[in-house]
Protein backbone atom coordinates (compact mmCIF):
# COMPACT_ATOMS: atom_id res chain seq x y z
CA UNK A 1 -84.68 -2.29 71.87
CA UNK A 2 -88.00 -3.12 73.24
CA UNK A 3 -89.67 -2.51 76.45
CA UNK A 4 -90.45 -5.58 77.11
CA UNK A 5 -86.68 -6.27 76.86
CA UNK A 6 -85.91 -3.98 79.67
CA UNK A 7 -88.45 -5.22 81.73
CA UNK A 8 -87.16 -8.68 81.60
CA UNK A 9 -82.97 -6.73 81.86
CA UNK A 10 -84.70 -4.48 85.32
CA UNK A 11 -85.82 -8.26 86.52
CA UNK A 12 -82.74 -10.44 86.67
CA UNK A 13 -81.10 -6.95 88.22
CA UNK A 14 -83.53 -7.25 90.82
CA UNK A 15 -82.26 -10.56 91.47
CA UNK A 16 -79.06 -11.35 89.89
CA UNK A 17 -79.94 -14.71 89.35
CA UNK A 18 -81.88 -15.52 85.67
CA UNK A 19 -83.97 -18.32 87.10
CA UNK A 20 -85.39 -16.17 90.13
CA UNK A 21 -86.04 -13.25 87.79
CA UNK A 22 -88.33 -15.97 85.25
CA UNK A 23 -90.50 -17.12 88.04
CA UNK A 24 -90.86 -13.40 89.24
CA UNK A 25 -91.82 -12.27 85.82
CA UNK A 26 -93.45 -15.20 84.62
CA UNK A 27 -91.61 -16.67 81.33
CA UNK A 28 -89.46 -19.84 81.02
CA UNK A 29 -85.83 -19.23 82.07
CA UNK A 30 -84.58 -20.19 78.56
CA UNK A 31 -87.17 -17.19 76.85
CA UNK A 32 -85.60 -14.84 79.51
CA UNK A 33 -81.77 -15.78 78.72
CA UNK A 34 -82.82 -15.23 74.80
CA UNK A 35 -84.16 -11.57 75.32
CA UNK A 36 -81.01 -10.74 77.49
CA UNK A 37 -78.82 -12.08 74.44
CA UNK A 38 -80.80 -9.95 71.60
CA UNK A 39 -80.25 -7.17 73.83
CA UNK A 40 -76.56 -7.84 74.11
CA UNK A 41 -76.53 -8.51 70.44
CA UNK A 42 -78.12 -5.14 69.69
CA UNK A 43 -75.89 -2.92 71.95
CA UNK A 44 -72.42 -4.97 70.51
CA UNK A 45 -71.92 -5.46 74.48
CA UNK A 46 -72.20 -7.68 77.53
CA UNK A 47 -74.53 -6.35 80.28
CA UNK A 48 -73.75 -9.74 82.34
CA UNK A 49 -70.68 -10.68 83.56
CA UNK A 50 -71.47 -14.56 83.88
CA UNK A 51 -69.37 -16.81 86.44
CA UNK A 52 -70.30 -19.88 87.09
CA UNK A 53 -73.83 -19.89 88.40
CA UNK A 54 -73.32 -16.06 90.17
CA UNK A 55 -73.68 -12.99 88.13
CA UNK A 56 -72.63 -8.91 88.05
CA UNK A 57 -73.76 -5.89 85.70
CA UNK A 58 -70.55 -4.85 83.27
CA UNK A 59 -70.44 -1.49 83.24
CA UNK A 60 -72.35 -1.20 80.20
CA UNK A 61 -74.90 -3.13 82.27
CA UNK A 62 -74.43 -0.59 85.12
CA UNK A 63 -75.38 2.16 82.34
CA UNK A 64 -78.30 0.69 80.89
CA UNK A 65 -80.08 0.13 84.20
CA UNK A 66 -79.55 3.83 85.35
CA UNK A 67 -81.37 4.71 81.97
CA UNK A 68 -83.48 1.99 81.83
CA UNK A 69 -85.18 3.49 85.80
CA UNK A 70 -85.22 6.96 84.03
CA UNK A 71 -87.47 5.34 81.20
CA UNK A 72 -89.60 3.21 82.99
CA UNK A 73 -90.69 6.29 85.46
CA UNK A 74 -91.72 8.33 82.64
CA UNK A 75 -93.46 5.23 80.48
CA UNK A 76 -95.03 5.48 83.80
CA UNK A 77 -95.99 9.06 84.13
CA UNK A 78 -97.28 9.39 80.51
CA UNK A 79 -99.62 6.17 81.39
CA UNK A 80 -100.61 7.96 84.13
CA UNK A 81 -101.39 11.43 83.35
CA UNK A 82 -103.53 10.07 80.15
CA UNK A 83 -105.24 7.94 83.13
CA UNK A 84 -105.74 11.34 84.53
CA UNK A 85 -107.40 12.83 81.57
CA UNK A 86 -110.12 9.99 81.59
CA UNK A 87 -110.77 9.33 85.08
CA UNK A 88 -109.84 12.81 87.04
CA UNK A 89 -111.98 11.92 90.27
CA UNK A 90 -110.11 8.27 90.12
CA UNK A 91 -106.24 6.98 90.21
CA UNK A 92 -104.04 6.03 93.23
CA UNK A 93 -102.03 7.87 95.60
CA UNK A 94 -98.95 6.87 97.99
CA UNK A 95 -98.34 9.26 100.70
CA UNK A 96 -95.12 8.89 102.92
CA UNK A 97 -95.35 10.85 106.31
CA UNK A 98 -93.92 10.03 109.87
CA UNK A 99 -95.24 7.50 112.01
CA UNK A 100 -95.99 10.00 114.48
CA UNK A 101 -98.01 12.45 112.35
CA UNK A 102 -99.83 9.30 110.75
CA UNK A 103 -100.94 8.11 114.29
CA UNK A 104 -102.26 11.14 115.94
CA UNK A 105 -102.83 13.95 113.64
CA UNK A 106 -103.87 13.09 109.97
CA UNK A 107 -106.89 11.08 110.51
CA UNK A 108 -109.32 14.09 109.83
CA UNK A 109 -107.38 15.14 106.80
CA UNK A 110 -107.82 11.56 105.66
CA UNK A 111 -111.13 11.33 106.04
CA UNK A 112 -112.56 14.00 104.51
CA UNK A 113 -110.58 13.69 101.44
CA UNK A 114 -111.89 10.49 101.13
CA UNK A 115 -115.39 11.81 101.60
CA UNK A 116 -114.62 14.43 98.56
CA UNK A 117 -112.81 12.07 96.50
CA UNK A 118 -114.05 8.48 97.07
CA UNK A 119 -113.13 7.14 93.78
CA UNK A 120 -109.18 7.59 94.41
CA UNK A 121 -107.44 4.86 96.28
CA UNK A 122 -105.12 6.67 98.50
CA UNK A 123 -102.58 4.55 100.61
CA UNK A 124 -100.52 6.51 103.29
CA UNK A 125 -97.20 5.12 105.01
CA UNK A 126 -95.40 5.74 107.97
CA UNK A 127 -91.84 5.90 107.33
CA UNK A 128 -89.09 7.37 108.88
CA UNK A 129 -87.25 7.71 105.49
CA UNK A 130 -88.85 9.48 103.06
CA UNK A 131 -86.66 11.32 100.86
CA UNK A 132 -85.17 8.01 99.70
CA UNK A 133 -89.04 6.86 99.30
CA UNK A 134 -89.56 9.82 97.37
CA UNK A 135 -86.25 9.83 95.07
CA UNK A 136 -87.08 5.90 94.40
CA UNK A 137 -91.05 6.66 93.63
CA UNK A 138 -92.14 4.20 96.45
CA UNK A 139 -94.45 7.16 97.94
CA UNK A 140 -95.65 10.02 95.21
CA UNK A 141 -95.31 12.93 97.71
CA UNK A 142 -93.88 13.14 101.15
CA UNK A 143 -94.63 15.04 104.29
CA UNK A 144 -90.71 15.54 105.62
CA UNK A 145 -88.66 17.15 107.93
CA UNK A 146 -86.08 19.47 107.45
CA UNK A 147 -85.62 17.82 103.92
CA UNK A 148 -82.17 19.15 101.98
CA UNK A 149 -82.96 20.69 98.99
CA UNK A 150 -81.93 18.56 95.87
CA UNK A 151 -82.26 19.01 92.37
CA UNK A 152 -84.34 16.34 92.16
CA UNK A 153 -86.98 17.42 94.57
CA UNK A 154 -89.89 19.78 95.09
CA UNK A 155 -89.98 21.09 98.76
CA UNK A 156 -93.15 23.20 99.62
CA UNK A 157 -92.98 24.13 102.83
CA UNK A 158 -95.37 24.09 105.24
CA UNK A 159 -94.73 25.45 108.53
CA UNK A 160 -91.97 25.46 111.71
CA UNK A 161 -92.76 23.58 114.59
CA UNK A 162 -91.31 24.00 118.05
CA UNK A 163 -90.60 20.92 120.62
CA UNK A 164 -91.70 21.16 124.19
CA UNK A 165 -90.57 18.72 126.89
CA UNK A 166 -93.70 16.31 127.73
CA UNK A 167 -94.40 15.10 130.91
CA UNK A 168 -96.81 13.03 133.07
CA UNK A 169 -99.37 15.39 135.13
CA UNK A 170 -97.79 13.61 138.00
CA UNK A 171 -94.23 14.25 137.14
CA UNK A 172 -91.67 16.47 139.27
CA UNK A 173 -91.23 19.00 136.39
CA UNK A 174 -95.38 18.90 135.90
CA UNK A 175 -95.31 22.43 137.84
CA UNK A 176 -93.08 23.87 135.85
CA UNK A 177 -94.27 26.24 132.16
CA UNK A 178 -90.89 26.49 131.14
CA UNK A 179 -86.92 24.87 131.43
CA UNK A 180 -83.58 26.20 129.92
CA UNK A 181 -82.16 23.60 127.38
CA UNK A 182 -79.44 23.22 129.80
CA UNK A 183 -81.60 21.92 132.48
CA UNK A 184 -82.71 19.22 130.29
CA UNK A 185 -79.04 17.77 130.94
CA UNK A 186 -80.30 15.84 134.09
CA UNK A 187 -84.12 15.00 132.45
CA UNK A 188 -84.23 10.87 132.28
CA UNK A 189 -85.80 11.04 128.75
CA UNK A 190 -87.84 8.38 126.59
CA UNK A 191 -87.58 8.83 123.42
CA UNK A 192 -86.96 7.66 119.86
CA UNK A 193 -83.54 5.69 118.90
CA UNK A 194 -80.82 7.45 117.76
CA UNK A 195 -81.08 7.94 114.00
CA UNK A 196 -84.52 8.90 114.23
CA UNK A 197 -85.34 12.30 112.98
CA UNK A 198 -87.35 13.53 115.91
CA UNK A 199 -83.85 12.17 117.70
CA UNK A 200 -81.30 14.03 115.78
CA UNK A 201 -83.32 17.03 116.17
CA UNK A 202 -83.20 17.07 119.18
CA UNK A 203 -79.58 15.95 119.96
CA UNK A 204 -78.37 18.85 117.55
CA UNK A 205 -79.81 21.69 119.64
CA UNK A 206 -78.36 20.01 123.06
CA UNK A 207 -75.20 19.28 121.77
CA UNK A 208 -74.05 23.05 121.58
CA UNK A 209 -74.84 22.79 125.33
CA UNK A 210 -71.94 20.00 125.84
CA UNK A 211 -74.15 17.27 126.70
CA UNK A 212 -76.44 14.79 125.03
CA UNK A 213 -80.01 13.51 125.71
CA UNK A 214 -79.78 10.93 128.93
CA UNK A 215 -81.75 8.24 127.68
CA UNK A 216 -83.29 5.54 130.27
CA UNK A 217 -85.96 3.90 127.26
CA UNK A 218 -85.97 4.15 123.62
CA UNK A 219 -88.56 3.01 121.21
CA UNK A 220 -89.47 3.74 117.95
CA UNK A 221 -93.20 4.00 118.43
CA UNK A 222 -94.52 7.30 118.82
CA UNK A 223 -97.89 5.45 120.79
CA UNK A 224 -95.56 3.56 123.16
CA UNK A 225 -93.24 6.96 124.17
CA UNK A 226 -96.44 8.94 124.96
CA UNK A 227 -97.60 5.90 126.95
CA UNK A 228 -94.28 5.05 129.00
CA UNK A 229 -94.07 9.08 129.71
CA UNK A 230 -97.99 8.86 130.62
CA UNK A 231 -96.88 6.30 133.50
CA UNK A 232 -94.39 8.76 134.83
CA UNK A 233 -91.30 6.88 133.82
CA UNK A 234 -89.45 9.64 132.53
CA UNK A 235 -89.70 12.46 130.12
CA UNK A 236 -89.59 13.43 126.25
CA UNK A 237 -89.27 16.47 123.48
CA UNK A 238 -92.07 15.97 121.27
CA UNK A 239 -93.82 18.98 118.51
CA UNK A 240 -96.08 20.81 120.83
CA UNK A 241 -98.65 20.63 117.77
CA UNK A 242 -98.23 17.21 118.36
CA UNK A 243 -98.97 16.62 121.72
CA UNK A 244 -101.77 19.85 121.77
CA UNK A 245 -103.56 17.23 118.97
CA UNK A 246 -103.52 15.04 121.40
CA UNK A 247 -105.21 16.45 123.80
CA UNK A 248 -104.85 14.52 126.74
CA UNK A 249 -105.33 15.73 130.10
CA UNK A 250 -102.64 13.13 131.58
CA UNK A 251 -99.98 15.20 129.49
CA UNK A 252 -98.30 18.81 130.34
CA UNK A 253 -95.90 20.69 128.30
CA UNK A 254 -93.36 22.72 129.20
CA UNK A 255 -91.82 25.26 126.85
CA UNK A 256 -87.94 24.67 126.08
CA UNK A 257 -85.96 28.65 126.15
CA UNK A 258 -82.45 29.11 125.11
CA UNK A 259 -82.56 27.60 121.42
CA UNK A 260 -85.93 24.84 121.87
CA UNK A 261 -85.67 22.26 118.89
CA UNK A 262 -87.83 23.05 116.01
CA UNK A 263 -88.69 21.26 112.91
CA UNK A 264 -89.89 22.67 109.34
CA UNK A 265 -92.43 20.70 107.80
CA UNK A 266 -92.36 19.91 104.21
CA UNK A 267 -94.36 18.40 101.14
CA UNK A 268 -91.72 16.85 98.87
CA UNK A 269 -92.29 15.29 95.38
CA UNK A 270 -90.03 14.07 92.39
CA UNK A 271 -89.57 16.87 89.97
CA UNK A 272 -89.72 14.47 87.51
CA UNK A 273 -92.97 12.88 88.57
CA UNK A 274 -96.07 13.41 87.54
CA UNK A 275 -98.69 14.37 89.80
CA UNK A 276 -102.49 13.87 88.79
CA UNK A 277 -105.81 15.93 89.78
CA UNK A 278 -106.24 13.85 92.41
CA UNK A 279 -102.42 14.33 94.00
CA UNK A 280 -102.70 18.13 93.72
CA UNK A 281 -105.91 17.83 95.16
CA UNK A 282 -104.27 16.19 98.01
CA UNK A 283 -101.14 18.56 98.45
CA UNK A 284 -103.75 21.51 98.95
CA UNK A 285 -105.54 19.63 101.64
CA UNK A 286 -101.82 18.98 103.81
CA UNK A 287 -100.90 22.52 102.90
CA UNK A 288 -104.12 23.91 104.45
CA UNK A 289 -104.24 21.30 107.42
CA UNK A 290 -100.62 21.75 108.52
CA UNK A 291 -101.38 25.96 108.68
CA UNK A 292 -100.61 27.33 111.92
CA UNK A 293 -103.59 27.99 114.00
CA UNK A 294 -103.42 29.76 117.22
């Protein structure tokens, strides 16, 4: 069994069609069938079932591409820790972190890594799922919240953050320091669509409370909430760290008593995965940056 050969198997998975999977990889469809036969030769089993022009993994087939994912990632690490050894200043990094975080409060952190470290290529992404970007090595580490512990992850926690209710400076409640969580009950709120983290979090600490959030807008940009609230449209819950990064003198906060949401802040990796100079280097910057601080 060759790598190559499970290259060319992990392609026509991708697609489950043998044509599709020749153009993506670049060989003839004929060269592509061939290698998929020797491989079914050497096993003494079908990994295709083939009907008509549509086809489906056996369960051999099923079996080989779970172990054929496992091999591939660490093919992958070993290429990339010797990588490591020769260029320790260099190599990539994918970062996955909320789209909130990534729009107002890692720019800094960003930057000056890229000051000390101007030979790695680091790419960040705002997602709003990344455990499953971690577990499927789109991202290399993660900034999460309230990740569940798995045995496939690392979880280094960072800190607890609390939410505050967020309103225009011209709002009713703009007088106001502080609101029970049953008061926010009758709060018209803007905030993000249901599903969303920063959502559920929320939701879950009303909901003992017997009532839910009473939603008049819903959007999934962190930018466009802040604005919408900015022009006095309604309220939202946001991470006071978030909005105090902010720093914008159109926005007051109001602390939440009686059980406020909070959210714990994590860096999450593959314990599988390995993580060059470069990565670590990284990890120590979020750790420090996300510290508490007055």
């Amino acid at each position: 069994m060759e790598i190559r050969q499970l290259h060319y198997f992990m392609a026509v998975c991708e697609e489950m069609h043998f044509t599709k999977a020749a153009e993506n990889i670049g060989v003839s469809q004929p060269t592509l069938s061939q290698q998929i036969r020797a491989l079914e030769d050497e096993l003494q089993m079908p990994l295709f079932d083939r009907i008509g022009k549509k086809i489906m993994l056996t369960e051999a087939g099923e079996l080989l591409l779970r172990n054929a994912t496992a091999i591939m990632d660490t093919l992958q690490n070993v290429k990339d820790s010797i990588a490591d050894l020769r260029h320790i200043q260099g190599g990539t990094i994918k970062v996955g972190i909320m789209p909130s975080d990534l729009d107002y409060r890692i720019t800094r952190l960003v930057v000056d890594f890229h000051r000390d470290f101007p030979q790695v290529k680091l790419t960040v992404i705002a997602s709003i799922d990344i455990l499953r970007q971690v577990l499927e090595s789109e991202v290399d580490i993660g900034v999460g919240t309230n990740v569940p512990q798995t045995e496939h992850i690392v979880s280094i926690p960072l800190c607890t953050e609390e939410y505050v209710l967020t309103v225009s400076v011209k709002h009713p409640l703009a007088s106001r320091t502080s609101i029970g969580i049953e008061e926010l009950k009758d709060v018209p709120m803007i905030i993000y669509p249901e599903g969303f983290m920063g959502r559920e979090l929320v939701e879950e600490a009303v909901r003992p409370h017997g009532f839910r959030l009473q939603s008049i807008l819903e959007t999934s940009s962190a930018t466009s909430i802040i604005n919408l609230v900015k022009e006095g449209l309604g309220a939202t819950v946001q991470p006071y760290p978030l909005i105090r990064q902010m720093n914008d003198a159109a926005l007051h906060t109001i602390r939440i008593h009686g059980g406020a949401p909070c959210r714990n802040l994590s860096i999450i990796y593959r314990s599988d995965r390995y993580l060059g100079q470069a990565a670590k280097a990284f990890m120590e910057r979020i750790q420090d940056y996300f510290q508490p601080r007055g």
